[in-house]
N, C-alpha and C. Protein backbone atom coordinates (compact mmCIF):
# COMPACT_ATOMS: atom_id res chain seq x y z
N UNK A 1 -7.89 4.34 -2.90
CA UNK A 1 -6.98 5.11 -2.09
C UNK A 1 -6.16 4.21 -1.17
N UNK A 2 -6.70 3.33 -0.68
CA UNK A 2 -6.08 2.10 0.08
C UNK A 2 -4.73 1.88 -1.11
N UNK A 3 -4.97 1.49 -1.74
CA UNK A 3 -3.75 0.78 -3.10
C UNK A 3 -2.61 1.72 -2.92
N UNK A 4 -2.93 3.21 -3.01
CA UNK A 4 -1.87 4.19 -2.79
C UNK A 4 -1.48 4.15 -1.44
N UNK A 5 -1.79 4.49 -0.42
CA UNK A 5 -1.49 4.23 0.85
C UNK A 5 -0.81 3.07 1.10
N UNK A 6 -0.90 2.19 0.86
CA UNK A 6 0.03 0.90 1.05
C UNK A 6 0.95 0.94 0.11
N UNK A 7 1.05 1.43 -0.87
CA UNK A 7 2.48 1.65 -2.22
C UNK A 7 3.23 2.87 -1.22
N UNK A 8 2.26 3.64 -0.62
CA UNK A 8 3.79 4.74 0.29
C UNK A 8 4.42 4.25 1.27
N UNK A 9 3.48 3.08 1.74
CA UNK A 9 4.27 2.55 2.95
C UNK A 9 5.13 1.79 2.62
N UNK A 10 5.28 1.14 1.78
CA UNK A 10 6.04 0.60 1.26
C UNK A 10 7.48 0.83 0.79
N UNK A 11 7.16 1.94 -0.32
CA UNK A 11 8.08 2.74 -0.57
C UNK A 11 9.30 3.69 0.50
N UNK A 12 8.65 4.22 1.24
CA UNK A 12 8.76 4.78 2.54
C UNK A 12 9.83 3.81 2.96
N UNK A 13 9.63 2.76 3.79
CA UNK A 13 10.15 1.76 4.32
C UNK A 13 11.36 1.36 3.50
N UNK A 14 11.25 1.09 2.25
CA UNK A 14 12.01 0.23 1.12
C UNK A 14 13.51 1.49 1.15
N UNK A 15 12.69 2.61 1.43
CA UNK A 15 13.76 4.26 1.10
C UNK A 15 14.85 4.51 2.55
N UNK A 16 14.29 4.11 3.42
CA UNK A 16 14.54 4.55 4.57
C UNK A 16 16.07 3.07 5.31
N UNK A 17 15.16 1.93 4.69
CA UNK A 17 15.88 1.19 5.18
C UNK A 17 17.42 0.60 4.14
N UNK A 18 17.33 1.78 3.00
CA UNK A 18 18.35 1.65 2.08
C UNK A 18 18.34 0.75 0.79
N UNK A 19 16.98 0.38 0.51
CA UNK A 19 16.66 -0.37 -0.62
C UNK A 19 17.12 0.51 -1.48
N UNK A 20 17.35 -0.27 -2.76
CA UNK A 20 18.21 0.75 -4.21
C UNK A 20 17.45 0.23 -5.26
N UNK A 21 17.56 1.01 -5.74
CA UNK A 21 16.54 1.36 -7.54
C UNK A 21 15.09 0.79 -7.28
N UNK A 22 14.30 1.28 -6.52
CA UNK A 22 12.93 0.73 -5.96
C UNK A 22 12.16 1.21 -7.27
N UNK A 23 11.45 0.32 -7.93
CA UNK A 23 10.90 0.12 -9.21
C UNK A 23 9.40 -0.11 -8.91
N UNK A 24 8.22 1.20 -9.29
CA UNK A 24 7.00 0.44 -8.83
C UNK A 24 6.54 -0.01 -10.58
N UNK A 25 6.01 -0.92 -10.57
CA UNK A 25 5.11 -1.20 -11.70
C UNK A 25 4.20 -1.57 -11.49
N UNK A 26 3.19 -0.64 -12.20
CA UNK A 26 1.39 -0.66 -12.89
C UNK A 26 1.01 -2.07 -13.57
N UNK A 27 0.55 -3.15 -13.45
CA UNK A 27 0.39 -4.32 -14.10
C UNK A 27 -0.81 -4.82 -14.21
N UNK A 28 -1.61 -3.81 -14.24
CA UNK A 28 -3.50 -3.66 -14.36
C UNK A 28 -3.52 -4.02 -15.56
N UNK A 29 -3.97 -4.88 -15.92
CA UNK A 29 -4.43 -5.44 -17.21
C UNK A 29 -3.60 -6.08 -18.11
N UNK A 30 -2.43 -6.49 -17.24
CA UNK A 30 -1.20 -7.24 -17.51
C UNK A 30 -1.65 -8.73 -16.87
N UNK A 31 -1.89 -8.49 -15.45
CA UNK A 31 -2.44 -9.70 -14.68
C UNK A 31 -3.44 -10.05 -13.98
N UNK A 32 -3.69 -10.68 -13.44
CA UNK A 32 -5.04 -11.02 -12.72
C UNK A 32 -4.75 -11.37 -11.22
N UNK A 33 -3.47 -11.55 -10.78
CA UNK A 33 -2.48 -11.70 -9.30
C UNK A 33 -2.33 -10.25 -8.68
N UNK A 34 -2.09 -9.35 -9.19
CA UNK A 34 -1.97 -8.14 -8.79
C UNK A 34 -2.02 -7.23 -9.16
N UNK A 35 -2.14 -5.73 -8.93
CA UNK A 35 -2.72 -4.78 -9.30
C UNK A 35 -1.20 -3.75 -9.65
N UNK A 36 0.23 -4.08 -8.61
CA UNK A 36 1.34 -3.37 -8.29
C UNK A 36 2.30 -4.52 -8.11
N UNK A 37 3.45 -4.24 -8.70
CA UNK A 37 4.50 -4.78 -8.31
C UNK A 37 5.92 -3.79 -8.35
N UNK A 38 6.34 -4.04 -6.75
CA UNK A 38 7.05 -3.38 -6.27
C UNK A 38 8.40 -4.18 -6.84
N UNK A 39 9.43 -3.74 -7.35
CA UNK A 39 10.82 -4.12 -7.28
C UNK A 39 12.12 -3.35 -6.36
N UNK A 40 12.92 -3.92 -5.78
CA UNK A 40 13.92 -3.00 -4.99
C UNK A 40 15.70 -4.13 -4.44
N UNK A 41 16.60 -3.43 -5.11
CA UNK A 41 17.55 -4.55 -4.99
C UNK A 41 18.06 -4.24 -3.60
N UNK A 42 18.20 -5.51 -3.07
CA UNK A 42 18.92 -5.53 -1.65
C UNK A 42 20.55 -5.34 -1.96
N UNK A 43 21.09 -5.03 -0.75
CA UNK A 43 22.68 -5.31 -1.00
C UNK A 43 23.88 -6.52 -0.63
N UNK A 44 22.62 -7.41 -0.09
CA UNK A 44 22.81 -9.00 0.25
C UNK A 44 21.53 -9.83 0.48
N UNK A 45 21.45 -10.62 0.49
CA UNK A 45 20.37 -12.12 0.86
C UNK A 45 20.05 -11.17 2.50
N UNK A 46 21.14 -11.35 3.23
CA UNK A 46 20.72 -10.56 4.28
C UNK A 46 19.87 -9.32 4.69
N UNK A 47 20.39 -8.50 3.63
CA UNK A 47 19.66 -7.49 3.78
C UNK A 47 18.09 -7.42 2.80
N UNK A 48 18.11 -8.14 1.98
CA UNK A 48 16.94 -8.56 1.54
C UNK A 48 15.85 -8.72 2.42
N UNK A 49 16.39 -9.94 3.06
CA UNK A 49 15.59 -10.76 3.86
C UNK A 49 14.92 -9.90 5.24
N UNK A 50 16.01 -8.55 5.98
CA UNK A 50 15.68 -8.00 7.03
C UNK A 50 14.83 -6.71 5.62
N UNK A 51 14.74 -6.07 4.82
CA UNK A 51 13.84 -5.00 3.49
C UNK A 51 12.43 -5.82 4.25
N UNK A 52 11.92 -7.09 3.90
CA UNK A 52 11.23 -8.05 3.63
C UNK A 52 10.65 -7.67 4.90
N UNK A 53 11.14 -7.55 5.82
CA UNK A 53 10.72 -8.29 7.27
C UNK A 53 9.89 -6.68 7.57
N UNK A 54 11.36 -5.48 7.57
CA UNK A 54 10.81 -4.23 7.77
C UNK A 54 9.05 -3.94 7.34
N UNK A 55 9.09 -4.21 5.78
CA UNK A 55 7.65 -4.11 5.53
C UNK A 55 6.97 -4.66 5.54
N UNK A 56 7.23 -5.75 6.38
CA UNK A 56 5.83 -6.98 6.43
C UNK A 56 5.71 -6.46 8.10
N UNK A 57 6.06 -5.85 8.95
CA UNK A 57 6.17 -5.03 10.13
C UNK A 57 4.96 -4.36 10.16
N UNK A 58 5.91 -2.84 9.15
CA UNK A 58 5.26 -1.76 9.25
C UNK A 58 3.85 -1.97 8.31
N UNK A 59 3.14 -3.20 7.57
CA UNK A 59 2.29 -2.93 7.06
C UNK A 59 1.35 -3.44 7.72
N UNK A 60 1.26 -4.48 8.43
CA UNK A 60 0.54 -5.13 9.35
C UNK A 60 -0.07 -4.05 10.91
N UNK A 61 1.17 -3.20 11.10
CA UNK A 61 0.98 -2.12 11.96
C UNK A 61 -0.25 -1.11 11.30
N UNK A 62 0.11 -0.83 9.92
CA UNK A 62 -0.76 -0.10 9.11
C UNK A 62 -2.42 -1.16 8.45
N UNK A 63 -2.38 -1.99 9.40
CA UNK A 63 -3.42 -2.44 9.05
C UNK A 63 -4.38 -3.18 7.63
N UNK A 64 -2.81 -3.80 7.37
CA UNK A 64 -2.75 -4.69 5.86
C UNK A 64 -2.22 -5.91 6.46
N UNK A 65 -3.10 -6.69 6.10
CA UNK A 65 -2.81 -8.47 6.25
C UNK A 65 -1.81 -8.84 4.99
N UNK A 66 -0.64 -9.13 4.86
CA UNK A 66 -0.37 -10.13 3.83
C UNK A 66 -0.53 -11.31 4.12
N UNK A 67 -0.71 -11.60 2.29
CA UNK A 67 -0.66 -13.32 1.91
C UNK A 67 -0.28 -14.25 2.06
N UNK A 68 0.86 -14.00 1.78
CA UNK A 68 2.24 -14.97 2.19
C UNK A 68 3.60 -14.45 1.98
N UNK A 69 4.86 -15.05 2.34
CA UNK A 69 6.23 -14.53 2.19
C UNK A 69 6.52 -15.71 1.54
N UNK A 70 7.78 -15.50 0.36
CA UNK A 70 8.08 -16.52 -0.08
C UNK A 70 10.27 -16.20 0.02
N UNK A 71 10.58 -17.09 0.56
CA UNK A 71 12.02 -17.08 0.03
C UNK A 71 13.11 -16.49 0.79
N UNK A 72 12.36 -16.64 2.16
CA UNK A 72 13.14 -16.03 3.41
C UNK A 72 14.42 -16.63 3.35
N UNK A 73 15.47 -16.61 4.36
CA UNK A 73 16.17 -17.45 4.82
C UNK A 73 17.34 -18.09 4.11
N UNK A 74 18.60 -17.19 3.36
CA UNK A 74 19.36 -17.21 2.81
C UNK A 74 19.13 -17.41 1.12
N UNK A 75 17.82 -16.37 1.19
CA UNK A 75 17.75 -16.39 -0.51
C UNK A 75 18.45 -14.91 -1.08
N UNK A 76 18.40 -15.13 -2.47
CA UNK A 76 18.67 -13.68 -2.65
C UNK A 76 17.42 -13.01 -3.53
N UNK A 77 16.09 -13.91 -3.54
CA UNK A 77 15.32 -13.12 -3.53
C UNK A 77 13.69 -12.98 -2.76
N UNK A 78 13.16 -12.09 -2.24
CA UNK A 78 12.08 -12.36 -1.34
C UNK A 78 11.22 -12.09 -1.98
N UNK A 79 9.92 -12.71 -1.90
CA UNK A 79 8.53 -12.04 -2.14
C UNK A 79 7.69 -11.73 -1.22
N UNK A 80 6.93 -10.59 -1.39
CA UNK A 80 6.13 -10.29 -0.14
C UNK A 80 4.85 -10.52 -1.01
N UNK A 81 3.78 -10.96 -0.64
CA UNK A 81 2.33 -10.84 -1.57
C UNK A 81 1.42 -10.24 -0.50
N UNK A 82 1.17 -8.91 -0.85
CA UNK A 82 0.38 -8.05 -0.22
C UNK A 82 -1.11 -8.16 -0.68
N UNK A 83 -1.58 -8.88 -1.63
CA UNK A 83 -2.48 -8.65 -2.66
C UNK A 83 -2.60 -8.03 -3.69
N UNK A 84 -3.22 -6.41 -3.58
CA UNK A 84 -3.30 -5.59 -4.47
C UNK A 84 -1.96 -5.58 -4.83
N UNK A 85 -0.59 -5.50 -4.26
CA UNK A 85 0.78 -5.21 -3.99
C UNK A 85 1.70 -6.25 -4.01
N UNK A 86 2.58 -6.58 -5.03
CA UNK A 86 3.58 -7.54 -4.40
C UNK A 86 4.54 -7.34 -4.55
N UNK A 87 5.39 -7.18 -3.70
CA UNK A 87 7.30 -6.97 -3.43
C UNK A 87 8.04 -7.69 -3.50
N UNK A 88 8.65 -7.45 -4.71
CA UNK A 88 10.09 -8.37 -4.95
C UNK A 88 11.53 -7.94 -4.55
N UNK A 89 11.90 -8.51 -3.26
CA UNK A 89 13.40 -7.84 -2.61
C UNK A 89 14.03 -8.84 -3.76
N UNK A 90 15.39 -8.57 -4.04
CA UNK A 90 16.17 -9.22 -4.79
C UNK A 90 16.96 -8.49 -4.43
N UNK A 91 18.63 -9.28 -4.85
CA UNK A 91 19.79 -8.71 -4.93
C UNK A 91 20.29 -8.25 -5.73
N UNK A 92 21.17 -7.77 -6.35
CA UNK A 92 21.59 -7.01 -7.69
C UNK A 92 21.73 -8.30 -8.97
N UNK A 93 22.35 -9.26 -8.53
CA UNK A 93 22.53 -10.54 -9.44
C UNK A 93 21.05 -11.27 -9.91
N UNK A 94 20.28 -11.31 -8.92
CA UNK A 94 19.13 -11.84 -8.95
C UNK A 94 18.08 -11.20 -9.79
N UNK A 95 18.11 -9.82 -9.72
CA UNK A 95 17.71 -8.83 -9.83
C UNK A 95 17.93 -8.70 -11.76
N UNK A 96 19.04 -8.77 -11.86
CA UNK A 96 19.65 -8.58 -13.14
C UNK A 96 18.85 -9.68 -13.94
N UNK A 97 19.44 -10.80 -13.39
CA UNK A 97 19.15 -12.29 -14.35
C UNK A 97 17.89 -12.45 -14.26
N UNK A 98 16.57 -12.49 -13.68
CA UNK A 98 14.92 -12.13 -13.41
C UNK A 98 15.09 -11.06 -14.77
N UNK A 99 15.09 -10.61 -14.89
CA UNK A 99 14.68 -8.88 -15.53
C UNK A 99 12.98 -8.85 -15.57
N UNK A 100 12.82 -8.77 -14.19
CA UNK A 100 10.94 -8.51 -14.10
C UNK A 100 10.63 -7.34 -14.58
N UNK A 101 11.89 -6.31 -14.95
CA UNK A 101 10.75 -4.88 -15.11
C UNK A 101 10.51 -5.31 -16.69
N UNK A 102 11.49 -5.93 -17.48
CA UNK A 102 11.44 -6.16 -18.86
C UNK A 102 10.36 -6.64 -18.95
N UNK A 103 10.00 -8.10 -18.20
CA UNK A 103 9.24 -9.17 -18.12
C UNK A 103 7.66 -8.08 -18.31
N UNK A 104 7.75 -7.51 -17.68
CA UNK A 104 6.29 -6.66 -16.97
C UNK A 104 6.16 -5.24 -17.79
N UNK A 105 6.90 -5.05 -18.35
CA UNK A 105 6.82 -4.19 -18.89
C UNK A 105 6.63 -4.21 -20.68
N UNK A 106 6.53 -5.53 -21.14
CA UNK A 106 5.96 -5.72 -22.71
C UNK A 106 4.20 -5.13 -22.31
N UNK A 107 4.38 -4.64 -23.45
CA UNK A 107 2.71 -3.73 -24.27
C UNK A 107 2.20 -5.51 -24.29
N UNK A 108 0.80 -5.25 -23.76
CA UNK A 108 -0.32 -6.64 -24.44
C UNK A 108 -0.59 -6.28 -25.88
N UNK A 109 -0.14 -7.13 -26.76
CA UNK A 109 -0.21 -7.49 -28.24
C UNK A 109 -1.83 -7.95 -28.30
N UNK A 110 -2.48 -7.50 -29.81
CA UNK A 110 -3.50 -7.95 -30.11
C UNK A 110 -3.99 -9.25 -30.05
N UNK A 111 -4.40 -10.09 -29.96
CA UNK A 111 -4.47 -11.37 -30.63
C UNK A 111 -4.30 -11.57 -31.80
N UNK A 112 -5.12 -11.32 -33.05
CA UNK A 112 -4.95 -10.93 -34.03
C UNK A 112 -3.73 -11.19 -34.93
N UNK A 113 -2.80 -9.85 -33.86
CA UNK A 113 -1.43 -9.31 -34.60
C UNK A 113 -0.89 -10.63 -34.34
N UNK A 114 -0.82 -11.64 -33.01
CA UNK A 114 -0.16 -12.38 -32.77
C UNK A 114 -0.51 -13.93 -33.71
N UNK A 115 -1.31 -13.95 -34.22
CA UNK A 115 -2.03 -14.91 -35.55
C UNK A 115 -1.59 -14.67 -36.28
N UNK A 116 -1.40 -13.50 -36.97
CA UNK A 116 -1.14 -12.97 -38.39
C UNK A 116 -2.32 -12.79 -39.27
N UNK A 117 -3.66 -12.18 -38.34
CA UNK A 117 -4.57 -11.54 -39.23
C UNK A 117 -4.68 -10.46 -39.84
């Protein structure tokens, strides 16, 4: 229930402060880094960077430690690593050329199939 509670705050925040096309993805058994990955395009490096800040705020208020921030400070894309949760602010360009939902979103192939047994 924690996992959900911190994906609303998130969301919440990401909605409010004008984040666009906020993308959650399920990546349970995709990875072993995280459980959620949040996507949401900023409408500059700037506004990225203040998305970023908003929910590393309000989650710490809500009583979630993050990991680390990566990519503050005239990037155009941020990471937040929440743990269970990690948020990728990006800009629309950044956003595009990454294609993490593509990336994250391939089916795990058999082994097998991938041999040619």
């Amino acid at each position: 229930m924690q996992i959900k509670e911190l994906l609303k705050i998130i969301e919440n925040v990401l909605d409010e402060r004008k984040g666009q096309n906020i993308a959650i993805l399920d990546v349970i058994g995709k990875t072993s880094i995280t459980d959620y990955m949040i996507i949401v395009t900023a409408t500059s490096e700037r506004h990225a960077n203040a998305l970023a800040e908003y929910v590393l705020v309000q989650v710490k208020e809500n009583g979630f430690s993050p990991l680390g921030v990566e990519g503050q400070k005239g990037s155009d894309w941020v990471l937040l690593d929440l743990g269970d949760v990690i948020l990728h602010v990006m800009t629309a360009q950044a956003r595009d050329f990454y294609q993490l939902e593509k990336l994250w979103s391939v089916e795990r192939t058999d082994e097998s199939e991938v041999l040619g047994e």
